[in-house]
Each structure stands twice: as structure tokens, then as C-alpha cells.
PDB file of N, CA and C in Angstrom:
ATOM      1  N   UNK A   1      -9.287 -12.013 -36.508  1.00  0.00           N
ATOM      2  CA  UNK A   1      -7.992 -12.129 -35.894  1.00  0.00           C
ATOM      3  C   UNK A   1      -6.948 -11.994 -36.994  1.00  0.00           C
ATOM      4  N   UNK A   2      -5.510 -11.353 -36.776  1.00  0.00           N
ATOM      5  CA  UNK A   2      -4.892 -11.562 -37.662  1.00  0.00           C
ATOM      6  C   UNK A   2      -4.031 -12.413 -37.866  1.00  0.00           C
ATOM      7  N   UNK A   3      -3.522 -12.812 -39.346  1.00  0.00           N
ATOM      8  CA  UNK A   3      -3.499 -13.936 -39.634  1.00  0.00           C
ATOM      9  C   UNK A   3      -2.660 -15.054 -39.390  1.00  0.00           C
ATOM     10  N   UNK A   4      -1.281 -14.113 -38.915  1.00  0.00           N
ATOM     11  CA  UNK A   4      -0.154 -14.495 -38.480  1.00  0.00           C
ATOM     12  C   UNK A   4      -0.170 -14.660 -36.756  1.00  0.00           C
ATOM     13  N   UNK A   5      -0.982 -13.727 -35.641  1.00  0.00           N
ATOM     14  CA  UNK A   5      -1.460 -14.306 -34.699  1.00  0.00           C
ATOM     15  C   UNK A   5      -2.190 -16.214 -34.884  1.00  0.00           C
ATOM     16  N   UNK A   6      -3.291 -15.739 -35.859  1.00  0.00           N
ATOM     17  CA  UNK A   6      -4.108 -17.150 -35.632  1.00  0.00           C
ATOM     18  C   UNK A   6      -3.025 -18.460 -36.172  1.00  0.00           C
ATOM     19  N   UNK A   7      -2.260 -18.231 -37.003  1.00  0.00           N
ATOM     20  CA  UNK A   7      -1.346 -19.006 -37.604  1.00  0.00           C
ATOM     21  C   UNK A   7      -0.214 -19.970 -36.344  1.00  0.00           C
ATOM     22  N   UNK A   8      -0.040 -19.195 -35.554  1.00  0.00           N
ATOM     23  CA  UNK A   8       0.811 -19.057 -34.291  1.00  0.00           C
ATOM     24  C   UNK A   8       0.118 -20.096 -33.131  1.00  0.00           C
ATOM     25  N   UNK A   9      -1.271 -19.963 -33.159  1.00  0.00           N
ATOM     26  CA  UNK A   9      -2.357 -20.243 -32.382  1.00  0.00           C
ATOM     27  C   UNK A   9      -2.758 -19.268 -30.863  1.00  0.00           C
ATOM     28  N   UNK A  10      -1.851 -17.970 -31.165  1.00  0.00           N
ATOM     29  CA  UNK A  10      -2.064 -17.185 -29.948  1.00  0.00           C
ATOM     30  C   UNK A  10      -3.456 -16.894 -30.175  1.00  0.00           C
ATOM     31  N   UNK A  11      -4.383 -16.704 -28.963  1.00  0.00           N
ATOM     32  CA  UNK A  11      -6.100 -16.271 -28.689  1.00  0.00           C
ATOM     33  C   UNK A  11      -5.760 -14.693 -28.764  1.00  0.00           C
ATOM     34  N   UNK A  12      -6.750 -13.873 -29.511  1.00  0.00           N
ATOM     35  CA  UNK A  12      -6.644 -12.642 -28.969  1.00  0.00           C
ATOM     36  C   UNK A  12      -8.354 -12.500 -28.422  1.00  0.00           C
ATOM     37  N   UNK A  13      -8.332 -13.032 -27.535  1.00  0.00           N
ATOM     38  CA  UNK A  13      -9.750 -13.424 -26.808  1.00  0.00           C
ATOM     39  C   UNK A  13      -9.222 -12.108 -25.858  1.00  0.00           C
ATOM     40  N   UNK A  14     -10.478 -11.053 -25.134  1.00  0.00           N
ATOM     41  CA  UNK A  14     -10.201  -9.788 -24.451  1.00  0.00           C
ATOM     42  C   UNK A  14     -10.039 -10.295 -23.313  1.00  0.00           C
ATOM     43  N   UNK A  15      -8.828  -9.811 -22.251  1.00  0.00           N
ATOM     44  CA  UNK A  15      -9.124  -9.946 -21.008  1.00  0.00           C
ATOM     45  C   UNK A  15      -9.771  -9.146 -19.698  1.00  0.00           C
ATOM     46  N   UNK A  16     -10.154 -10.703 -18.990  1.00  0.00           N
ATOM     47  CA  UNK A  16     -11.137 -10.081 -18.502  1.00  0.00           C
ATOM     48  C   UNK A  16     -10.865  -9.463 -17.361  1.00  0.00           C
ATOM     49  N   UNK A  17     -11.212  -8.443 -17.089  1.00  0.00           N
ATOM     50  CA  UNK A  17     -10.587  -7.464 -15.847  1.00  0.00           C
ATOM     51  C   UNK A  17     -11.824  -7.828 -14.128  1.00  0.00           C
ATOM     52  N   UNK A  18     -11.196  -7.767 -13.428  1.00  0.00           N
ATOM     53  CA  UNK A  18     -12.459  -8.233 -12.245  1.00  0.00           C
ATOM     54  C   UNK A  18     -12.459  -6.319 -11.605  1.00  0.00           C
ATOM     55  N   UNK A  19     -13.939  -6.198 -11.044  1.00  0.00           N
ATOM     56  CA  UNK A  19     -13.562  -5.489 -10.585  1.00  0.00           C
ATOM     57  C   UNK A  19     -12.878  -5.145  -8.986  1.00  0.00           C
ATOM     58  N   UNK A  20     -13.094  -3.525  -8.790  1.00  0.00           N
ATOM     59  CA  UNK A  20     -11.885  -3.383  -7.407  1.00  0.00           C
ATOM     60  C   UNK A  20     -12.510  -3.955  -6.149  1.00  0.00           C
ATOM     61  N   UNK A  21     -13.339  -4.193  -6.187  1.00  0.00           N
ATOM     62  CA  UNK A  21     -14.032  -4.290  -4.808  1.00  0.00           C
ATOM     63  C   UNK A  21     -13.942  -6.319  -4.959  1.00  0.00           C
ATOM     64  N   UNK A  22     -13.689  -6.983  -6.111  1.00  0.00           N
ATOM     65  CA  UNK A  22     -13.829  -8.274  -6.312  1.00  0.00           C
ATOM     66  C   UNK A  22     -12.306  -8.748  -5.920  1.00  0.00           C
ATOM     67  N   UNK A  23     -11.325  -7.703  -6.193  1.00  0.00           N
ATOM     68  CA  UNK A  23      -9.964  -7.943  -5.982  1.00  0.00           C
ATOM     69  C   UNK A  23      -9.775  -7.962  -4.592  1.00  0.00           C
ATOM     70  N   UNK A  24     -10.284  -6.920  -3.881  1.00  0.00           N
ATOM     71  CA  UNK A  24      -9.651  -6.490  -2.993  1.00  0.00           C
ATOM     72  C   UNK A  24     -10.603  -7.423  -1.774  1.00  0.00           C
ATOM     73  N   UNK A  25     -11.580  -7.712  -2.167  1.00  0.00           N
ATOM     74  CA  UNK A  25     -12.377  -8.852  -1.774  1.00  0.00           C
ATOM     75  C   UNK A  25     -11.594 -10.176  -1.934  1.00  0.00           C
ATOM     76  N   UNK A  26     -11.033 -11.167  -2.797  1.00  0.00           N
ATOM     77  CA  UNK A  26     -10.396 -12.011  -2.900  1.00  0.00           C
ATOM     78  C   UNK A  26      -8.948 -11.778  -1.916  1.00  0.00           C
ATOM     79  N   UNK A  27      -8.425 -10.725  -1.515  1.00  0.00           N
ATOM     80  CA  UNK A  27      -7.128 -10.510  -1.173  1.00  0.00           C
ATOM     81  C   UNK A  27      -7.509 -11.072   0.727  1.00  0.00           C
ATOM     82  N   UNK A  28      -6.304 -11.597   0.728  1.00  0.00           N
ATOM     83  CA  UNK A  28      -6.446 -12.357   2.119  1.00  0.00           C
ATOM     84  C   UNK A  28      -5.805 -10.969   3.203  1.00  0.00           C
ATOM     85  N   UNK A  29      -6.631 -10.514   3.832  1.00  0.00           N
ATOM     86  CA  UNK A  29      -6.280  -9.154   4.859  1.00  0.00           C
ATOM     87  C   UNK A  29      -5.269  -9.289   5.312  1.00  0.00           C
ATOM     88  N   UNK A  30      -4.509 -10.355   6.451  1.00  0.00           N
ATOM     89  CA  UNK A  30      -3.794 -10.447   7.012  1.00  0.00           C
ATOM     90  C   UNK A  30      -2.498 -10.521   6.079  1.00  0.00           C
ATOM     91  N   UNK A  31      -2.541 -10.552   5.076  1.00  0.00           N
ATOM     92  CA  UNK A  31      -1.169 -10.525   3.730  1.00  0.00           C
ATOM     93  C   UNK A  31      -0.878  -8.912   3.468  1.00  0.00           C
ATOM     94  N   UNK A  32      -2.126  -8.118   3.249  1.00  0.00           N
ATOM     95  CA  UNK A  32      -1.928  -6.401   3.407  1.00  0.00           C
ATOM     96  C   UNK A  32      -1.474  -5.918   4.606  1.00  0.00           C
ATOM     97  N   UNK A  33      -2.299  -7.114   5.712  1.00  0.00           N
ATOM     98  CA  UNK A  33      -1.398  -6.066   7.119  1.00  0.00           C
ATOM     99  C   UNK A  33       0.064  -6.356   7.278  1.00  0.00           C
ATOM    100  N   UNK A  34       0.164  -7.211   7.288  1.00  0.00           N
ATOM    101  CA  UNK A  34       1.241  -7.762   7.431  1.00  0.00           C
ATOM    102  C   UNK A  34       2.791  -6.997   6.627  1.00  0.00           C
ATOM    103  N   UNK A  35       1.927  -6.705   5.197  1.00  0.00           N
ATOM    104  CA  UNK A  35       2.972  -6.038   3.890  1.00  0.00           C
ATOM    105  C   UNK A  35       2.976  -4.839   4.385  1.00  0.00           C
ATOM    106  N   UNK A  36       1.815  -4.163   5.285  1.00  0.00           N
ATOM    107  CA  UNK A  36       2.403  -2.691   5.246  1.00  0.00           C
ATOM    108  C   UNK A  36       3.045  -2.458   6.562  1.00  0.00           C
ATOM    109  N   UNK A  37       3.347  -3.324   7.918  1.00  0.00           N
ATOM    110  CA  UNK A  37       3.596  -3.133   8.929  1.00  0.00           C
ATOM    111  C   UNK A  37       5.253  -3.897   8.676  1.00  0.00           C
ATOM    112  N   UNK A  38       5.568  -4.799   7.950  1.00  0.00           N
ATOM    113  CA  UNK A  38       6.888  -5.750   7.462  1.00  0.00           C
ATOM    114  C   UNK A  38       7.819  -4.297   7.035  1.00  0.00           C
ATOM    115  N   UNK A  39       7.279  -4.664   5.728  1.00  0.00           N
ATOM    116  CA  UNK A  39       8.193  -3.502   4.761  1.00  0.00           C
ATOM    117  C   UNK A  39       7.637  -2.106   5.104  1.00  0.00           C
ATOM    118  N   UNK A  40       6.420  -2.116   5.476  1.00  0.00           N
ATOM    119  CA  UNK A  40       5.578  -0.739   5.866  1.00  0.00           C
ATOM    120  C   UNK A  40       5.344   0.635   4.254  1.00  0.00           C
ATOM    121  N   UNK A  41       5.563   1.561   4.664  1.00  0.00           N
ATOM    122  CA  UNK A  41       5.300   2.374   3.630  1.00  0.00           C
ATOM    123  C   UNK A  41       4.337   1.966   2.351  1.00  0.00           C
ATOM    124  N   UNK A  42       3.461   1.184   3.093  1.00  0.00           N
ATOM    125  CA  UNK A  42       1.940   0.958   1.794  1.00  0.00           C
ATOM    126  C   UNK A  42       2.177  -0.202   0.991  1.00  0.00           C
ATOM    127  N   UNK A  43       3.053  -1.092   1.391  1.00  0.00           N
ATOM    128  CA  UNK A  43       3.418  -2.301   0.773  1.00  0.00           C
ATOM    129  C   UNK A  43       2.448  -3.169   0.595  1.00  0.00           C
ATOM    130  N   UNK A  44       1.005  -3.460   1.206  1.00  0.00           N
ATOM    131  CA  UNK A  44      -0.009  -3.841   1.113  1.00  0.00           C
ATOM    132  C   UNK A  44      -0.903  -3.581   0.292  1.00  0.00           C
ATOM    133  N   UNK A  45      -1.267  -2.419   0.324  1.00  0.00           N
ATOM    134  CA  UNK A  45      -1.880  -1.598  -0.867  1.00  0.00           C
ATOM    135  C   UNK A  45      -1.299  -2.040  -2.120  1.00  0.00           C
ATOM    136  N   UNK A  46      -0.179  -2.151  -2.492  1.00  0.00           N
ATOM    137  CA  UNK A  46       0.370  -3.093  -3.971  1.00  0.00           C
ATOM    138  C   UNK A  46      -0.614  -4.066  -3.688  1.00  0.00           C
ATOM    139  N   UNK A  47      -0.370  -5.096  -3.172  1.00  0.00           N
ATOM    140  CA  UNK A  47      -1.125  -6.479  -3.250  1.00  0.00           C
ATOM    141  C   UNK A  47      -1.961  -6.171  -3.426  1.00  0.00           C
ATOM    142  N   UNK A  48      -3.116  -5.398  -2.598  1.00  0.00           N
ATOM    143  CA  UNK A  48      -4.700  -5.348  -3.019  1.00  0.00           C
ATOM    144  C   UNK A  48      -5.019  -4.197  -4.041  1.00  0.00           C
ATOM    145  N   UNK A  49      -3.784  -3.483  -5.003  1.00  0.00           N
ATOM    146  CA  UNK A  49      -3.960  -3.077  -5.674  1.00  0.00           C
ATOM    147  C   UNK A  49      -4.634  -1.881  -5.970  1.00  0.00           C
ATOM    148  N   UNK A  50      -4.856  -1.327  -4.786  1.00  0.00           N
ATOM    149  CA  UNK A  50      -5.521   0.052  -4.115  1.00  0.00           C
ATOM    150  C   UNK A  50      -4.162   1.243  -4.458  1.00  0.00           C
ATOM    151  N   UNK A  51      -4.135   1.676  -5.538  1.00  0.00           N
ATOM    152  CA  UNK A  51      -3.035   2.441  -6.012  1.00  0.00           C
ATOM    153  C   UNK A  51      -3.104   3.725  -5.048  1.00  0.00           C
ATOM    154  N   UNK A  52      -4.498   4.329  -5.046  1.00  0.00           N
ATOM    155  CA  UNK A  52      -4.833   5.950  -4.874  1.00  0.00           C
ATOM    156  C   UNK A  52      -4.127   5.618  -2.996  1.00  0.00           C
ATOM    157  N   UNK A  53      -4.795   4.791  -2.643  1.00  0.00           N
ATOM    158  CA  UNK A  53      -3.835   4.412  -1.142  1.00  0.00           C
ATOM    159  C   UNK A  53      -2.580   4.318  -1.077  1.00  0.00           C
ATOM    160  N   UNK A  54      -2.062   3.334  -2.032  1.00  0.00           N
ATOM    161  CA  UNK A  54      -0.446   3.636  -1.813  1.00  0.00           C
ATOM    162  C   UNK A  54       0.239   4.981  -1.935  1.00  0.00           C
ATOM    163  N   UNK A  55      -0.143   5.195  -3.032  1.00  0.00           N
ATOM    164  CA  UNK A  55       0.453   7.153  -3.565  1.00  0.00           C
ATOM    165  C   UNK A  55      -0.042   8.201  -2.456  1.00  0.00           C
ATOM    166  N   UNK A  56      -0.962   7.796  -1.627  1.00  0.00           N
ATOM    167  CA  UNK A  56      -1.132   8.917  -0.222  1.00  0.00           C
ATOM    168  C   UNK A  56      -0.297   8.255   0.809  1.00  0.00           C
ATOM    169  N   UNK A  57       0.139   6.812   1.169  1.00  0.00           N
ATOM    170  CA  UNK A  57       0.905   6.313   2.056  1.00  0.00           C
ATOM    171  C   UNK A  57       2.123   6.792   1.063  1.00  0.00           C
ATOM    172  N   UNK A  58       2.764   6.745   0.440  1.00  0.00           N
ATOM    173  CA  UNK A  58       3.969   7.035  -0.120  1.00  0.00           C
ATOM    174  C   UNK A  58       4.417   8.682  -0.388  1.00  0.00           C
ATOM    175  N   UNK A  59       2.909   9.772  -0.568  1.00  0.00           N
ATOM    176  CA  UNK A  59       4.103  10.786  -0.407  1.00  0.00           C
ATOM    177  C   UNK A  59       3.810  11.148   1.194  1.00  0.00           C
ATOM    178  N   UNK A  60       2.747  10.749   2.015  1.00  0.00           N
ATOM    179  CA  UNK A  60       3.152  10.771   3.310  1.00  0.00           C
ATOM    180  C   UNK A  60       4.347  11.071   4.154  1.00  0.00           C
ATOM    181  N   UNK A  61       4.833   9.371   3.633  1.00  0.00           N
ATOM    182  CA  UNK A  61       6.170   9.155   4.361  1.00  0.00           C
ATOM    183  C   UNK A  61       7.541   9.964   3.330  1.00  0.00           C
ATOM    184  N   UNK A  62       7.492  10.387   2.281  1.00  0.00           N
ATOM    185  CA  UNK A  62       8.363  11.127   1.559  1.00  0.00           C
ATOM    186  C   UNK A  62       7.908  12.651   1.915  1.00  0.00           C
ATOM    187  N   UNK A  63       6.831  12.866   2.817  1.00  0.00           N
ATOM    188  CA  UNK A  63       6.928  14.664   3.570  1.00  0.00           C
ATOM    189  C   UNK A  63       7.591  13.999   4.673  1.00  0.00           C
ATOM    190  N   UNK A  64       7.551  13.248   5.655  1.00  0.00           N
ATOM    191  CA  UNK A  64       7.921  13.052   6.452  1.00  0.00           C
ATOM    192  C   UNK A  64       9.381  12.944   6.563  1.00  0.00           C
ATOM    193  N   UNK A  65       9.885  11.856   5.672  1.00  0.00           N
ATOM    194  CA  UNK A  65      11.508  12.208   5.254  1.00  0.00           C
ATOM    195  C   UNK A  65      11.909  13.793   5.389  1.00  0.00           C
ATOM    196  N   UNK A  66      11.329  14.387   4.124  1.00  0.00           N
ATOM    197  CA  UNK A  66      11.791  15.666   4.079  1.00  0.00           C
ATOM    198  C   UNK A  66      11.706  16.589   5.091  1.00  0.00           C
ATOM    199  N   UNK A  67      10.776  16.242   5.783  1.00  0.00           N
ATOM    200  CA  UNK A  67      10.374  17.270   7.260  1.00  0.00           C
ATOM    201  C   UNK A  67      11.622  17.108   8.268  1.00  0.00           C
ATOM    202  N   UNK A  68      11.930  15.798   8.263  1.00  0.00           N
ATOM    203  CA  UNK A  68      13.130  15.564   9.184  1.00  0.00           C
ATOM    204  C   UNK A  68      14.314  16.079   8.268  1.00  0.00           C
ATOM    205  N   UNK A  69      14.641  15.964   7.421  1.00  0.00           N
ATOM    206  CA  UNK A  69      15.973  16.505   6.835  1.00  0.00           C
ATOM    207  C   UNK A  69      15.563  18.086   6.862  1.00  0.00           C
ATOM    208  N   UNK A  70      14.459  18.529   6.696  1.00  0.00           N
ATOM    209  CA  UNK A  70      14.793  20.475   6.501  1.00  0.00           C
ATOM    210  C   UNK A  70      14.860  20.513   8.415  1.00  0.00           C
ATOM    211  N   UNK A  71      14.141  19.882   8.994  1.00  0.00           N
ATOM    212  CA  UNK A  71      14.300  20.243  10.311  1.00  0.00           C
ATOM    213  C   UNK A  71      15.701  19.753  11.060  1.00  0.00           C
ATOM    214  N   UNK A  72      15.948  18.939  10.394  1.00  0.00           N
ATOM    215  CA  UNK A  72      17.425  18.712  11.257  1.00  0.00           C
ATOM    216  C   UNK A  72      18.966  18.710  10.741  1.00  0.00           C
ATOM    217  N   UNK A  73      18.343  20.307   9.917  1.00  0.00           N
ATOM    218  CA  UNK A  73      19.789  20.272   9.149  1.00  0.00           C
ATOM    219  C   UNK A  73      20.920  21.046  10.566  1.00  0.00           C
ATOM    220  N   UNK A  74      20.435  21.685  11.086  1.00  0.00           N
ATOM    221  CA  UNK A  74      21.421  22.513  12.131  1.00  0.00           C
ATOM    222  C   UNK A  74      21.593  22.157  13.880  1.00  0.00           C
ATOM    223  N   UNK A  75      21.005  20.799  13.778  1.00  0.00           N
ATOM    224  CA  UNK A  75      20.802  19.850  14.905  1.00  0.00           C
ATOM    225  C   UNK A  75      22.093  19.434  15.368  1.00  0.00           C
ATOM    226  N   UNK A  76      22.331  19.588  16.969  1.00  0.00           N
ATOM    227  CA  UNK A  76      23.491  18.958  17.056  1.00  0.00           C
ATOM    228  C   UNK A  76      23.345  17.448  17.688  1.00  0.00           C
ATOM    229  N   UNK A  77      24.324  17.104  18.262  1.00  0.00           N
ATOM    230  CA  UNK A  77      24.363  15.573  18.547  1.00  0.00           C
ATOM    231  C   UNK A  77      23.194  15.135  19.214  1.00  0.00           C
ATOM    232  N   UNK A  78      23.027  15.749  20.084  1.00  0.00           N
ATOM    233  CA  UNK A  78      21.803  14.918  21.101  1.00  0.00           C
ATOM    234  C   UNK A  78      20.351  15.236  20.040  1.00  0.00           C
ATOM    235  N   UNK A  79      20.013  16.514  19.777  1.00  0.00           N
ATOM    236  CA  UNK A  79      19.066  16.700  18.538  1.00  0.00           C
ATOM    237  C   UNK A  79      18.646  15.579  17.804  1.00  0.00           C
ATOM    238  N   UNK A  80      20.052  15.282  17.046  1.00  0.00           N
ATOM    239  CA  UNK A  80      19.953  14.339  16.096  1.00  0.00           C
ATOM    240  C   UNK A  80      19.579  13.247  16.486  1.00  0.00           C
ATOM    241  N   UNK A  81      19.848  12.846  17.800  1.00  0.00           N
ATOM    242  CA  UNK A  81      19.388  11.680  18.036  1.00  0.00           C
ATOM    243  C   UNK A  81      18.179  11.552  18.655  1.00  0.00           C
ATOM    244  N   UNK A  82      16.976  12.238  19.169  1.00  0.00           N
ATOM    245  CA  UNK A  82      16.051  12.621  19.473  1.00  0.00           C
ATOM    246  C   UNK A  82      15.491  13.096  18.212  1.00  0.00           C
ATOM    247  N   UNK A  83      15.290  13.554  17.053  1.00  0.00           N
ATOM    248  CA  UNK A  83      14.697  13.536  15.580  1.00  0.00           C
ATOM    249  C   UNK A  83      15.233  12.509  15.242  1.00  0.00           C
ATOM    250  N   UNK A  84      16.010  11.195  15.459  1.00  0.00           N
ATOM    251  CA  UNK A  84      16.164  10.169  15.236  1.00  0.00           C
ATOM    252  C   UNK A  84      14.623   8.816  15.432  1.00  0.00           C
ATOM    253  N   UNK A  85      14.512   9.687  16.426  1.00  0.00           N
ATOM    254  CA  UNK A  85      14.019   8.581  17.331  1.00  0.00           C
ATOM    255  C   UNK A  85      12.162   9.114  17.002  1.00  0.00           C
ATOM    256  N   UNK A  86      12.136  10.352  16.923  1.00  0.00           N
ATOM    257  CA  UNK A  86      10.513  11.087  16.227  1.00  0.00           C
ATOM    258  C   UNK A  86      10.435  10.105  15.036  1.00  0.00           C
ATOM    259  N   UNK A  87      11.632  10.583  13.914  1.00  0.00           N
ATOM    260  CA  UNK A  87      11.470  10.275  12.826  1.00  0.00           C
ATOM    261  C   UNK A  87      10.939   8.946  12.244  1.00  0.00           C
ATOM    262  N   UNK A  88      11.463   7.921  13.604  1.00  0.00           N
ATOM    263  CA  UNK A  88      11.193   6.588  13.501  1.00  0.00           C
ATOM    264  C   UNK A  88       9.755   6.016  13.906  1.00  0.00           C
ATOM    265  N   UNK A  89       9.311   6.816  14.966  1.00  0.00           N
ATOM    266  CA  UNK A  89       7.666   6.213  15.802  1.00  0.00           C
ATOM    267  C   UNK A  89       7.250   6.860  14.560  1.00  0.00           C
ATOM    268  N   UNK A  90       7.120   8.142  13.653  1.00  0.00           N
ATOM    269  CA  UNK A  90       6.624   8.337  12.890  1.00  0.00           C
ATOM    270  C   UNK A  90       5.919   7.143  11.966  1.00  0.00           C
ATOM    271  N   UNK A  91       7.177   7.020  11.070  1.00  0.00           N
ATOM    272  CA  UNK A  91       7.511   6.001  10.035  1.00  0.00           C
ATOM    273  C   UNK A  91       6.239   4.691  10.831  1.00  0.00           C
ATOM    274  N   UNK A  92       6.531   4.487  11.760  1.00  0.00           N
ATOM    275  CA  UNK A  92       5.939   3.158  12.806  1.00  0.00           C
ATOM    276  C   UNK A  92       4.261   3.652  12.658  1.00  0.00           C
ATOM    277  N   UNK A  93       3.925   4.757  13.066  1.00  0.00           N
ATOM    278  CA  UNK A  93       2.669   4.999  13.401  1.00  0.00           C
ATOM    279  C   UNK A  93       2.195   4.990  12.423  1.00  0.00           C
ATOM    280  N   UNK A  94       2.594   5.329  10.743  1.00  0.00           N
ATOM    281  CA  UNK A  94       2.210   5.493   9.571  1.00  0.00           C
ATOM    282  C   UNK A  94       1.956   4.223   8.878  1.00  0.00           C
ATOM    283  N   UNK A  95       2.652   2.879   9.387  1.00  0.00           N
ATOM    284  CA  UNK A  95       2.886   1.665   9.272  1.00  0.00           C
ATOM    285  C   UNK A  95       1.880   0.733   9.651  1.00  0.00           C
ATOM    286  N   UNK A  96       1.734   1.520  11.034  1.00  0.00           N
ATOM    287  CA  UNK A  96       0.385   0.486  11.946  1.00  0.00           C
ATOM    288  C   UNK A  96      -0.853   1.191  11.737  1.00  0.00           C
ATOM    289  N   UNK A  97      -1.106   2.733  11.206  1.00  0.00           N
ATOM    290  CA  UNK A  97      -2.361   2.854  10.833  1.00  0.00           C
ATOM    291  C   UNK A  97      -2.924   2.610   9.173  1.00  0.00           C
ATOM    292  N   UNK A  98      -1.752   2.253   8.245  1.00  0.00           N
ATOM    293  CA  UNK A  98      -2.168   1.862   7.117  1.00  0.00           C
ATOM    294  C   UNK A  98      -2.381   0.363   6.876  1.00  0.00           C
ATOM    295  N   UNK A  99      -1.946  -0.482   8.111  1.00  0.00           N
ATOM    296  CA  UNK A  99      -1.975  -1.833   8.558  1.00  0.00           C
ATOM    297  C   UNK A  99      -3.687  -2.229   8.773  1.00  0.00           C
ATOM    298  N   UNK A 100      -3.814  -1.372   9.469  1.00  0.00           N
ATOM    299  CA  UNK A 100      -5.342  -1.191  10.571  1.00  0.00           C
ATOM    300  C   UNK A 100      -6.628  -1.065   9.026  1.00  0.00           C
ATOM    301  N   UNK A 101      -6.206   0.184   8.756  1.00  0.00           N
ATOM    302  CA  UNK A 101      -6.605   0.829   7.545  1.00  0.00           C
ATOM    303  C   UNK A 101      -7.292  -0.594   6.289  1.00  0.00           C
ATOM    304  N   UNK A 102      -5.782  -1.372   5.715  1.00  0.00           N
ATOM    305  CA  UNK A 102      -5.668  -2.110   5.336  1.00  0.00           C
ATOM    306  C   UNK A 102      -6.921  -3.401   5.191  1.00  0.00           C
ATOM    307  N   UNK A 103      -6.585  -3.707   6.606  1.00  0.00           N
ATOM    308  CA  UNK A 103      -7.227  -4.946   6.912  1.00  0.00           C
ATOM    309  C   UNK A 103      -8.973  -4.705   7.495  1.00  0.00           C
ATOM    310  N   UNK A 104      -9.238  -3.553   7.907  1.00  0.00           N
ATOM    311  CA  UNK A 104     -10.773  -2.439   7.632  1.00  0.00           C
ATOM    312  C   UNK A 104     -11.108  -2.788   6.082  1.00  0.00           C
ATOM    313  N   UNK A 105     -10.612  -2.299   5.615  1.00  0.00           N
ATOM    314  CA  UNK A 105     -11.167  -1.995   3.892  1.00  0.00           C
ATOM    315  C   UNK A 105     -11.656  -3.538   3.676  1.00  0.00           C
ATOM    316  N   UNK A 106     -10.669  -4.785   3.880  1.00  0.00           N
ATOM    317  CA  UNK A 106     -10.486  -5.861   3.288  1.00  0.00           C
ATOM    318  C   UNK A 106     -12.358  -6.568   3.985  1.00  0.00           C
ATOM    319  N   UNK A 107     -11.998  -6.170   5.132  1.00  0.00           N
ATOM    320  CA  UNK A 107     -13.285  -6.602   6.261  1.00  0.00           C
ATOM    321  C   UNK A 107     -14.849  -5.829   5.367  1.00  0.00           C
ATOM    322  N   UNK A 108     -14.909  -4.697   5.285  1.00  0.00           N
ATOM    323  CA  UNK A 108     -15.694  -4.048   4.561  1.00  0.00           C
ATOM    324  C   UNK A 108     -16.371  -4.316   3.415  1.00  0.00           C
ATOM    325  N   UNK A 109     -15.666  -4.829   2.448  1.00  0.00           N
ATOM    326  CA  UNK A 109     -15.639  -5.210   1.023  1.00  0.00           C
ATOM    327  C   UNK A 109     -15.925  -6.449   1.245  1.00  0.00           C
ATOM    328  N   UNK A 110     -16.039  -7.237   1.924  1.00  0.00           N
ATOM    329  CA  UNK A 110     -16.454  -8.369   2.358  1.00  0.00           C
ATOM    330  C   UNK A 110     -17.583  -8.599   3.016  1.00  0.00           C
ATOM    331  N   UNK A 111     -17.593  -7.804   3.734  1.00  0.00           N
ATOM    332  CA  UNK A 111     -19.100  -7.629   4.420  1.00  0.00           C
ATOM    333  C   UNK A 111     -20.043  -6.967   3.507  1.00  0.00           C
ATOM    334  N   UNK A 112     -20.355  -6.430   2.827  1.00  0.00           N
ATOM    335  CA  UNK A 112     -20.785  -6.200   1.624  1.00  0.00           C
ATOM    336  C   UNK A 112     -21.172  -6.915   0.590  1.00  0.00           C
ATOM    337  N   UNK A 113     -20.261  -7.550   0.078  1.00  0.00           N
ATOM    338  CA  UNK A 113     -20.589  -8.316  -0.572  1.00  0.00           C
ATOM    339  C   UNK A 113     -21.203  -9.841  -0.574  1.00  0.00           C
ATOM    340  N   UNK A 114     -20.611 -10.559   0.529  1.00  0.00           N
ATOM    341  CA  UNK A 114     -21.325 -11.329   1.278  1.00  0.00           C
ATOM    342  C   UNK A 114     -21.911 -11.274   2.672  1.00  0.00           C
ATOM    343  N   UNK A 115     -23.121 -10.470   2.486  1.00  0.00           N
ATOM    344  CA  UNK A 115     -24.322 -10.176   3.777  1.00  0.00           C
ATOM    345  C   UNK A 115     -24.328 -11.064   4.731  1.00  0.00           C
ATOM    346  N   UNK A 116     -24.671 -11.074   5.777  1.00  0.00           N
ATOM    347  CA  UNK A 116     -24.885 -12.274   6.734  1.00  0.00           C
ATOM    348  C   UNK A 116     -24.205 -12.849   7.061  1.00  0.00           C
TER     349      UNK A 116
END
């Protein structure tokens, strides 16, 4: 150790990393469903730390944004408010199947690991 660490009394003891299936196993399901159906857009996936999930829930809903803005640039009033209203069950449906999604995985990884 070096000397001015040990002097200090900081540990440079390694930390210990758990793995993904131990995390996401410890994570209480109903806290992921809940985070991605609340705030939605993969807010759950943070907590259980499932990155490669969030970054497919996140540019998802960032095509989806963009799909509604290139599609409703020449929309008039009633349009707009009808791609208002798509744009939103969208956002919703993307919300409640990464919810579903979510709290599957959590069930899975659990059943697995403790059989029976």
C-alpha cells in the first residue's frame, strides 16, 4: 500500500463487485415497475442496473419523439391534436411494456436462482 494512503488509514482493500443476475436478484420488482411506468422511459432499468435495457428503452422513445416531430411538421390543428394523442398512448405503451418486461426479468432471476 502506499505510504501516505496507509498513513491516512484509508484501506485500498479491492472492491467487491456482485454479479448481474445477484443485483438484479436483490432488486425489489415492484420498485422497477413502478420507476418505469412513474417517470417511465426505462427509469427502472437504472435501479436494477440493466444498462443495455435502458439504452434500447431510451433510444426507443427518442425515435419516437422524432417520428412525431418529422411527421407532424405540416399538421394542422386537429392533426396536431390527434398525433398528440398517438404520441402519448405511445410513450404509455412503451412504459407499461418495459414495466411488465421489468418485473419478468426480476421474477426470472429469482426463480433461478432460488429453485423451488
Amino acid at each position: 500500500m502506499p505510504e501516505p494512503l496507509r498513513q491516512s488509514g484509508v484501506s485500498c482493500q479491492p472492491v467487491m463487485t456482485l454479479p448481474r443476475e445477484q443485483i438484479l436478484a436483490a432488486s425489489a420488482g415492484w420498485v422497477a415497475v413502478v420507476l418505469n411506468v412513474l417517470p417511465g422511459l426505462g427509469t427502472g432499468y437504472l435501479y436494477q442496473r440493466r444498462w443495455k435495457a435502458y439504452w434500447i428503452t431510451a433510444a426507443l422513445a427518442s425515435a419516437w419523439f422524432v417520428a412525431g416531430a418529422v411527421l407532424g411538421r405540416q399538421a394542422d390543428a386537429a392533426t396536431e391534436r390527434q398525433n398528440q394523442l398517438i404520441g402519448l398512448i405511445g410513450l404509455l405503451l412503451l412504459a407499461a411494456v418495459t414495466a411488465v418486461e421489468a418485473g419478468i426479468a426480476v421474477r426470472r432471476v429469482r426463480q433461478q436462482s432460488f429453485p423451488g
